[in-house]
C-alpha atoms as a PDB file:
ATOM      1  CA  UNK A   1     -19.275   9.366  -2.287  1.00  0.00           C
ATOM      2  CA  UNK A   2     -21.810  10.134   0.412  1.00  0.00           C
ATOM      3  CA  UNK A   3     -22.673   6.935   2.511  1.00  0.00           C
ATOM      4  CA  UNK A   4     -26.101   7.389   2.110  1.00  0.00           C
ATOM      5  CA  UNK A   5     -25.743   6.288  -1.633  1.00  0.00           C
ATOM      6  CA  UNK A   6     -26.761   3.576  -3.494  1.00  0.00           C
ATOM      7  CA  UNK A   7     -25.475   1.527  -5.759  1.00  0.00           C
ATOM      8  CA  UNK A   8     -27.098  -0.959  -8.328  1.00  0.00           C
ATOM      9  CA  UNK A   9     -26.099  -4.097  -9.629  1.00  0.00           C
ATOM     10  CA  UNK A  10     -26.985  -4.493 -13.003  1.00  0.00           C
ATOM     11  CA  UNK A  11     -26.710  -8.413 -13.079  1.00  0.00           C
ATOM     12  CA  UNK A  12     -29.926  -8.637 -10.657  1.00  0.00           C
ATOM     13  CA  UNK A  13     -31.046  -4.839 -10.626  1.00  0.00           C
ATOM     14  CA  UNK A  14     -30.710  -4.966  -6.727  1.00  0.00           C
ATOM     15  CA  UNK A  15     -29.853  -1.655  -4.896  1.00  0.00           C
ATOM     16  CA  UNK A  16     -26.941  -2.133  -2.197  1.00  0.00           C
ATOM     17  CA  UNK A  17     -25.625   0.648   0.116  1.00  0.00           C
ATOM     18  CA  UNK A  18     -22.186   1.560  -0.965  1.00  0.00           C
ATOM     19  CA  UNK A  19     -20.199   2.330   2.465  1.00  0.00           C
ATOM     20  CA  UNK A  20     -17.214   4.978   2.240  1.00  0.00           C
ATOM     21  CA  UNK A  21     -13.992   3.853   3.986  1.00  0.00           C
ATOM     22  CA  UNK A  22     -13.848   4.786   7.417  1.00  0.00           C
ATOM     23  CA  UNK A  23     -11.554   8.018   7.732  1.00  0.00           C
ATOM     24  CA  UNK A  24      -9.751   6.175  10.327  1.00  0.00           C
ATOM     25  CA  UNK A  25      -8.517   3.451   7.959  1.00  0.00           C
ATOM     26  CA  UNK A  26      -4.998   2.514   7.837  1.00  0.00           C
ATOM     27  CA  UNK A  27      -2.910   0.671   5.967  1.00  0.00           C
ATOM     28  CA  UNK A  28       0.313  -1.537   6.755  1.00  0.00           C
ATOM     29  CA  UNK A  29       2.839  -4.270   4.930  1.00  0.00           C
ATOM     30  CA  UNK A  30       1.908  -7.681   6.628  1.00  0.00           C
ATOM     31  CA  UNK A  31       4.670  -9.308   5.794  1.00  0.00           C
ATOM     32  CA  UNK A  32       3.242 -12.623   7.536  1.00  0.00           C
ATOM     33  CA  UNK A  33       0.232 -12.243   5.451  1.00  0.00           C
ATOM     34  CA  UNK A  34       2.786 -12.460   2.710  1.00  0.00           C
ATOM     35  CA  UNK A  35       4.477 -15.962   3.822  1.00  0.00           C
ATOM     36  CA  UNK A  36       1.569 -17.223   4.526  1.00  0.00           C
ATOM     37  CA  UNK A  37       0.603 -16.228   0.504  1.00  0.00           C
ATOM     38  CA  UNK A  38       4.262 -17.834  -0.756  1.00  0.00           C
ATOM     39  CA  UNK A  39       5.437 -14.825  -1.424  1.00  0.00           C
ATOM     40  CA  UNK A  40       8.470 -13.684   0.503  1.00  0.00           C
ATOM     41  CA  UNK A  41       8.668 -10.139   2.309  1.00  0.00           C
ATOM     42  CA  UNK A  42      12.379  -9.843   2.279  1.00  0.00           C
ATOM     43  CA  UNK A  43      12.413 -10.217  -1.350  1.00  0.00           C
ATOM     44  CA  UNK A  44       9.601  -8.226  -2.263  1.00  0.00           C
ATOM     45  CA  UNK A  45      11.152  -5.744  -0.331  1.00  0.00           C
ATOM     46  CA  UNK A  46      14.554  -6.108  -1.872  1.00  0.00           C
ATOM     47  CA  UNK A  47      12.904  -5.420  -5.606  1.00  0.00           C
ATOM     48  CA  UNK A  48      11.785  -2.062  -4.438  1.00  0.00           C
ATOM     49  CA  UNK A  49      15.729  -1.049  -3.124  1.00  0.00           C
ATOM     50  CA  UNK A  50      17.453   1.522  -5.958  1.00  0.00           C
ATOM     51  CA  UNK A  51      20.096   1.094  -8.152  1.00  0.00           C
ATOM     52  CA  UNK A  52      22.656   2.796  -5.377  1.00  0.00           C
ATOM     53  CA  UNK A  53      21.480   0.059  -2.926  1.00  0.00           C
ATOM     54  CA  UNK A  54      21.436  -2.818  -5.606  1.00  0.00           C
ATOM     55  CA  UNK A  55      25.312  -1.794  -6.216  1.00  0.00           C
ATOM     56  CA  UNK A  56      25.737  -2.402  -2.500  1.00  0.00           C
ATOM     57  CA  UNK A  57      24.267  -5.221  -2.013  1.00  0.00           C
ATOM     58  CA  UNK A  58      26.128  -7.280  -4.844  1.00  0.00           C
ATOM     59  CA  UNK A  59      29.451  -6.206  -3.583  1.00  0.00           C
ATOM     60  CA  UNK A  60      28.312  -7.776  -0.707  1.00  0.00           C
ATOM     61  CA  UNK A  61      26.686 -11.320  -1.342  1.00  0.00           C
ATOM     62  CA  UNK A  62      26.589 -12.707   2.329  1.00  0.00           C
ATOM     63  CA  UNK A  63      25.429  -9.506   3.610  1.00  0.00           C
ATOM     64  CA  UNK A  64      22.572  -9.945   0.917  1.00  0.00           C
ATOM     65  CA  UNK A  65      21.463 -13.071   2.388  1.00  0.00           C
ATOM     66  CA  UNK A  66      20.767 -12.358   5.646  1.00  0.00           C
ATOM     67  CA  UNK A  67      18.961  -8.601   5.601  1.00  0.00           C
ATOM     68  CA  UNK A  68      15.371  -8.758   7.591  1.00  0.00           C
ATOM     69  CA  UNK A  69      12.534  -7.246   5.080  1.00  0.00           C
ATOM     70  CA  UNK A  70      12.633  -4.439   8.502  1.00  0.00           C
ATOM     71  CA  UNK A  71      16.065  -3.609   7.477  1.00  0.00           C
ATOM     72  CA  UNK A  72      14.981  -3.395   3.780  1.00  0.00           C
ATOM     73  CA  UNK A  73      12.523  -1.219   5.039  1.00  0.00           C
ATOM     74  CA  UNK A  74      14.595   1.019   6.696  1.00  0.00           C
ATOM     75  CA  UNK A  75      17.075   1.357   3.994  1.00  0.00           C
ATOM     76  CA  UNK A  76      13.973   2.229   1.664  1.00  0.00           C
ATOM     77  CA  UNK A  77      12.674   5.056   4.075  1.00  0.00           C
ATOM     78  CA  UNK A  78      16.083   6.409   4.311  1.00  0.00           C
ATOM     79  CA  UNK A  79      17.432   5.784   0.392  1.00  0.00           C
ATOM     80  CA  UNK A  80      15.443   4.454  -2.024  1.00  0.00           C
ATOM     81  CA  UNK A  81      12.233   5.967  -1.547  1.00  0.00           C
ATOM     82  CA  UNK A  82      13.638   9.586  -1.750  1.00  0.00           C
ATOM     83  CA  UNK A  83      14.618   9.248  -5.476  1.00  0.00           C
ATOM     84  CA  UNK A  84      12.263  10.164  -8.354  1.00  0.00           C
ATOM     85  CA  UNK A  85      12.154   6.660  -9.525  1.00  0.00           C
ATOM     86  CA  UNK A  86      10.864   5.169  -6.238  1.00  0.00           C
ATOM     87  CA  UNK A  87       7.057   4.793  -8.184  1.00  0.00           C
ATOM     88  CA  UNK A  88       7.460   5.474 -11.770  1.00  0.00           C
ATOM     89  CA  UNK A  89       4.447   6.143 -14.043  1.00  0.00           C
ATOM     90  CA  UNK A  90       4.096   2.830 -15.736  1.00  0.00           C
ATOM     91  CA  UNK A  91       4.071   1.311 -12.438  1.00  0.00           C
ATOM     92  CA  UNK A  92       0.735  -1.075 -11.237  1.00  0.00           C
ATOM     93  CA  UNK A  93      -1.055   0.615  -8.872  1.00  0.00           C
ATOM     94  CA  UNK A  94      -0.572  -1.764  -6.035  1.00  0.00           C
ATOM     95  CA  UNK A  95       2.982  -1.979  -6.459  1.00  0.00           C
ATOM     96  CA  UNK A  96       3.464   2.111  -6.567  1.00  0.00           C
ATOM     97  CA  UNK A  97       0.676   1.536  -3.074  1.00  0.00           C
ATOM     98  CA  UNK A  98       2.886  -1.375  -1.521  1.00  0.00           C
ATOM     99  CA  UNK A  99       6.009   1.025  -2.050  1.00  0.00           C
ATOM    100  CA  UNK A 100       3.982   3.791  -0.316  1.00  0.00           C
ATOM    101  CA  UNK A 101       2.919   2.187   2.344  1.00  0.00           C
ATOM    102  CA  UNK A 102       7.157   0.381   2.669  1.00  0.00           C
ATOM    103  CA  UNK A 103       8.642   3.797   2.535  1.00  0.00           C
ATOM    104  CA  UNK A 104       6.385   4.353   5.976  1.00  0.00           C
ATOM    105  CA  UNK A 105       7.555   3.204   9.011  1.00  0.00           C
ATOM    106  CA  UNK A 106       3.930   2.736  10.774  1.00  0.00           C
ATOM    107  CA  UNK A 107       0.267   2.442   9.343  1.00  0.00           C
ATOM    108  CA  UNK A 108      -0.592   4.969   6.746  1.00  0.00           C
ATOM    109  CA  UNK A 109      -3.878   6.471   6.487  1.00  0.00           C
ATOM    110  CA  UNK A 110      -6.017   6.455   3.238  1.00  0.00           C
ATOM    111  CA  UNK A 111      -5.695  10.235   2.381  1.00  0.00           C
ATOM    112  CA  UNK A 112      -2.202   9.661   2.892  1.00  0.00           C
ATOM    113  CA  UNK A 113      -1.709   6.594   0.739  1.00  0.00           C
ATOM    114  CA  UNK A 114      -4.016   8.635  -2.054  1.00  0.00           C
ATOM    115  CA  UNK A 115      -2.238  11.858  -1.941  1.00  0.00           C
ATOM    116  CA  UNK A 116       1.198  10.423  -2.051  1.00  0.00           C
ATOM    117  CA  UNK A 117      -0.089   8.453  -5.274  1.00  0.00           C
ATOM    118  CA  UNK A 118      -1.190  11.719  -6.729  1.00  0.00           C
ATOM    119  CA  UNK A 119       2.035  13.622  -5.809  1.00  0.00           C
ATOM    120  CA  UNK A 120       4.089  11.200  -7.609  1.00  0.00           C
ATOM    121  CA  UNK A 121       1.616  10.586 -10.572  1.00  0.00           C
ATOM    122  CA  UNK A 122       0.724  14.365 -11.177  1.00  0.00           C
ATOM    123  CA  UNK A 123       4.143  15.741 -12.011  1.00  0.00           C
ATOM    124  CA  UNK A 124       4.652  12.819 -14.508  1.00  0.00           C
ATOM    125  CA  UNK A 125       4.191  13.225 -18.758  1.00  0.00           C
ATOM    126  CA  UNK A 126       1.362  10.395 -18.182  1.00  0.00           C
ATOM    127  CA  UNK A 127      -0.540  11.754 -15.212  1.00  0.00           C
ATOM    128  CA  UNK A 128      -2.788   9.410 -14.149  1.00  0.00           C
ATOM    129  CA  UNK A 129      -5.898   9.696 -11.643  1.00  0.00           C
ATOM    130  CA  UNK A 130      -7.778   7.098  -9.174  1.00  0.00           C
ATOM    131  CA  UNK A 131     -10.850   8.579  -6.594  1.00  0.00           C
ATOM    132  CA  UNK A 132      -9.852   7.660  -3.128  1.00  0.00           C
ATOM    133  CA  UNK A 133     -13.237   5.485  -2.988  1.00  0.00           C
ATOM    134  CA  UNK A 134     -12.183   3.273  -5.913  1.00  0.00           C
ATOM    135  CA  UNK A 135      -8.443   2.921  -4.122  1.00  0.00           C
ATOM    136  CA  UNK A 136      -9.924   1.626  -1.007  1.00  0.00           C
ATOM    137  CA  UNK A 137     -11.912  -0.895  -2.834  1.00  0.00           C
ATOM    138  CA  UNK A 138      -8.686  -2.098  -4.373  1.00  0.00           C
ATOM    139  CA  UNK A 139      -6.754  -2.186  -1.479  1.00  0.00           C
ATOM    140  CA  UNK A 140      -9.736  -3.828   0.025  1.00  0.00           C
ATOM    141  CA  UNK A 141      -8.831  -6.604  -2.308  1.00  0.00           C
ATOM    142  CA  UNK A 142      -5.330  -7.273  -2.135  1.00  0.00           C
ATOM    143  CA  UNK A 143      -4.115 -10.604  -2.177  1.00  0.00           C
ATOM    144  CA  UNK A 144      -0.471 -10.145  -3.713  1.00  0.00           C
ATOM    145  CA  UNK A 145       1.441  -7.540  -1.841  1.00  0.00           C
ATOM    146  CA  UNK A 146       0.397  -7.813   1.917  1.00  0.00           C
ATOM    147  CA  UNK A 147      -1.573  -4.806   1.917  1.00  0.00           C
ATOM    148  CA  UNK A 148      -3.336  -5.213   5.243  1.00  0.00           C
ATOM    149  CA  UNK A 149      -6.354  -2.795   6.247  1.00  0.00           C
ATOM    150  CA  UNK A 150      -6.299  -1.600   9.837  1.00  0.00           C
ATOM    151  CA  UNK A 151      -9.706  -0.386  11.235  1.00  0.00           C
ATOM    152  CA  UNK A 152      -9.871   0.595  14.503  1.00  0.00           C
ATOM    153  CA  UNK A 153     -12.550  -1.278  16.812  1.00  0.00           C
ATOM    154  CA  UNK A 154     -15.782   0.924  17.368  1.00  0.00           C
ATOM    155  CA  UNK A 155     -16.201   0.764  21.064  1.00  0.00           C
ATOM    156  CA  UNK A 156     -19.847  -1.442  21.652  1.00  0.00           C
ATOM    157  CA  UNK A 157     -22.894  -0.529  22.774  1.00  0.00           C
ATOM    158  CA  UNK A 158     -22.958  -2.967  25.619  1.00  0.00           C
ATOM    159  CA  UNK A 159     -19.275  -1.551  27.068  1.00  0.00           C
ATOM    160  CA  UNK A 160     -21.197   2.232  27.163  1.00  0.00           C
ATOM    161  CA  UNK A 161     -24.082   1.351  28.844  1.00  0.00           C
END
């Protein structure tokens, strides 16, 4: 959507700019963010290993117990994230974005984040579709998986002149 447009609420009829992300915007797993919430990292990043790694793991309890959620991460970029299951077509969209966003080693980009989605939800028997404006709205909003937005600081007025 241009950023020029408008958009109206209909509860008061009052016209409010509607601002497109900023191409720079990136996205990362906080996984503070997500201890601070009560939810643990490690363990959300566990749930997201494959049935390969899952087979490992339970062979090996006390190894279980003390992988970092970066070493979950790592096994995902490597493993888990290469299979066709990784984000399956039934999946919520913030949980197929939070497994994007793991299977990256660094900040991902929007247009990254939105073309992966549509990679893995086009060749499926239930595509399904979301507008890159509408995802950043809902990542935006995240209060369950970490998602934290990274926008890079605009460089002031006062430092330029």
């Amino acid at each position: 959507m241009p950023a020029n447009r408008k958009k109206v609420s209909k509860e008061k009829g009052v016209v409010e700019p509607q601002s497109d992300p900023p191409e720079e915007t990136r996205y990362q797993i906080a996984p503070g963010l997500l201890e601070r919430t009560g939810r643990s990292a490690v363990l959300m990043a566990l749930y997201c290993r494959c049935p390969r790694c899952w087979a490992e793991l339970a062979s090996e309890p006390e190894m279980r117990a003390s992988i970092t959620f970066e070493e979950h991460r790592e096994r995902i970029v490597e493993c888990c994230s290469l299979r066709d299951d990784y984000i399956m077509p039934n999946m919520p969209l913030l949980e197929a974005v939070f497994r994007i966003i793991l299977a990256k080693n660094e900040p991902v980009g929007l247009q990254e984040v939105h073309r992966s989605l549509m990679e893995r939800w086009a060749s499926r028997d239930l595509p399904r579709s979301v507008s890159e404006e509408t995802l950043h709205r809902i990542l935006r909003r995240d209060a369950f998986y970490g998602i934290q937005e990274i926008v890079p600081e605009r460089p002031s007025l006062a430092a330029n002149g």
